[in-house]
C-alpha atoms as a PDB file:
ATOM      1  CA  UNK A   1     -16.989  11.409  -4.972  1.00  0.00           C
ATOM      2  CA  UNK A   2     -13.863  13.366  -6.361  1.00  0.00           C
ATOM      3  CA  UNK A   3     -14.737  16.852  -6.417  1.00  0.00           C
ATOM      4  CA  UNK A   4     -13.640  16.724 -10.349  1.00  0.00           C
ATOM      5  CA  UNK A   5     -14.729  14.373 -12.805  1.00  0.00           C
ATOM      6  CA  UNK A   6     -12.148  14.641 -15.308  1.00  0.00           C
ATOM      7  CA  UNK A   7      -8.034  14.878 -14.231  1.00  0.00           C
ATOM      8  CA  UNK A   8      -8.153  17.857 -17.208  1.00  0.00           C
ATOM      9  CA  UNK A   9     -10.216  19.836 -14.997  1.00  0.00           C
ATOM     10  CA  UNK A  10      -8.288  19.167 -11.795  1.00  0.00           C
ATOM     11  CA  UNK A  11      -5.420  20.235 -13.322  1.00  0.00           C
ATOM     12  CA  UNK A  12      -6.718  23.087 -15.094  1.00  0.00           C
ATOM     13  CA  UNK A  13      -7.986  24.797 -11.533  1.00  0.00           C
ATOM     14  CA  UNK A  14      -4.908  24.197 -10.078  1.00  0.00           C
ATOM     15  CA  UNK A  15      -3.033  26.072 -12.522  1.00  0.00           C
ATOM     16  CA  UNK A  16      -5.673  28.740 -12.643  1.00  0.00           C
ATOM     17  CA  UNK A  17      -5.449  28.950  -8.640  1.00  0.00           C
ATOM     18  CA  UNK A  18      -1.664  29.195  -8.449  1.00  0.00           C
ATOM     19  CA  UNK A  19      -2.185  31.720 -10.805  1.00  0.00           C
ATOM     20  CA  UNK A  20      -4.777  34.071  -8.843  1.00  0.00           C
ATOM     21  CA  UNK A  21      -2.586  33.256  -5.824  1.00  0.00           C
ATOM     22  CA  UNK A  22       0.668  34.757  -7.565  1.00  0.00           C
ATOM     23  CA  UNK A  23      -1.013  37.620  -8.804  1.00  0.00           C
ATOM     24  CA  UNK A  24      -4.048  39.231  -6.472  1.00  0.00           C
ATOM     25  CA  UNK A  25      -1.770  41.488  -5.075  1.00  0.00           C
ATOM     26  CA  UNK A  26      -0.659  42.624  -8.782  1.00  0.00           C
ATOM     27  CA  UNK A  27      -1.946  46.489  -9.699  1.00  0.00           C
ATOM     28  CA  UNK A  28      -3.597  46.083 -13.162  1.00  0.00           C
ATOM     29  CA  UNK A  29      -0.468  47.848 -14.206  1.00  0.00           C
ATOM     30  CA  UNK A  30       1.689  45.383 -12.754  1.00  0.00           C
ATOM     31  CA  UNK A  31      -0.646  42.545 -13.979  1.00  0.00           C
ATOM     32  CA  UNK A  32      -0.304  43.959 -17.680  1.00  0.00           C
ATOM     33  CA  UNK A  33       3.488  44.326 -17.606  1.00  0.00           C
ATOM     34  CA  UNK A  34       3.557  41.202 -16.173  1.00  0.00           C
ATOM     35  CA  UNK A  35       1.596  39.401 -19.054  1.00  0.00           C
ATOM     36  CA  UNK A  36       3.595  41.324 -22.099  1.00  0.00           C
ATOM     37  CA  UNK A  37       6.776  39.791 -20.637  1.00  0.00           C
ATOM     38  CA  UNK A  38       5.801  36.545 -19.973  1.00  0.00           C
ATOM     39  CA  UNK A  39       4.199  36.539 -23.840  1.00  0.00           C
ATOM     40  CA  UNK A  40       7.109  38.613 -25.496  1.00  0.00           C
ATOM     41  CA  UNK A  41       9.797  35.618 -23.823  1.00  0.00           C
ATOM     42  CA  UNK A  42       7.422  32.876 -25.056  1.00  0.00           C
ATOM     43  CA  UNK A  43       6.765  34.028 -28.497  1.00  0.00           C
ATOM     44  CA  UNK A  44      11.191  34.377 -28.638  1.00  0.00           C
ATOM     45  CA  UNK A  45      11.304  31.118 -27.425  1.00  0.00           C
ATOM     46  CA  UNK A  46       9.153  29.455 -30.013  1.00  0.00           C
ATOM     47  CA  UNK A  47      10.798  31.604 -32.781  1.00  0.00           C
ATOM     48  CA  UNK A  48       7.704  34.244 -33.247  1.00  0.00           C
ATOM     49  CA  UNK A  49       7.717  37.917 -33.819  1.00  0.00           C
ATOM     50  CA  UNK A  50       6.646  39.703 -31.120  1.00  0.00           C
ATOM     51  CA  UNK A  51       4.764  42.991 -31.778  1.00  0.00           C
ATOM     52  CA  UNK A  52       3.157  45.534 -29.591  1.00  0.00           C
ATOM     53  CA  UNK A  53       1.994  48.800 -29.545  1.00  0.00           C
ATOM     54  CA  UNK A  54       3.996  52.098 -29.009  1.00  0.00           C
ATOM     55  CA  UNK A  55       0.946  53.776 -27.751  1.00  0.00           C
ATOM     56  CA  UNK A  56      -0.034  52.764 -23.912  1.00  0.00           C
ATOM     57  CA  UNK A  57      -3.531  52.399 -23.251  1.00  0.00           C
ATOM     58  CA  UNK A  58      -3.391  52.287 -19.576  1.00  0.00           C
END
């Protein structure tokens, strides 16, 4: 037996384990900075507005 039922749920492990595996060695800082950017370039590239705080909270 296939150790997922449904191809969705294959694929949606290995995304979230390439994930993990790019980024345990991330400090949360690192991790944070790392998420902004990735969101601020995809919100650009599908023609949102990209807003975020001027006050740190880490």
């Amino acid at each position: 037996m296939d150790k997922w039922k449904y191809k969705s749920l294959e694929w949606i492990h290995k995304v979230r384990e390439k994930d993990f595996n790019n980024t345990k060695n991330l400090s949360p800082r690192e991790l944070i900075e790392k998420t902004r950017k990735t969101a601020e370039e995809t919100a650009k590239a599908w023609g949102l507005k990209f807003v975020k705080s001027h006050k740190r909270v880490y």
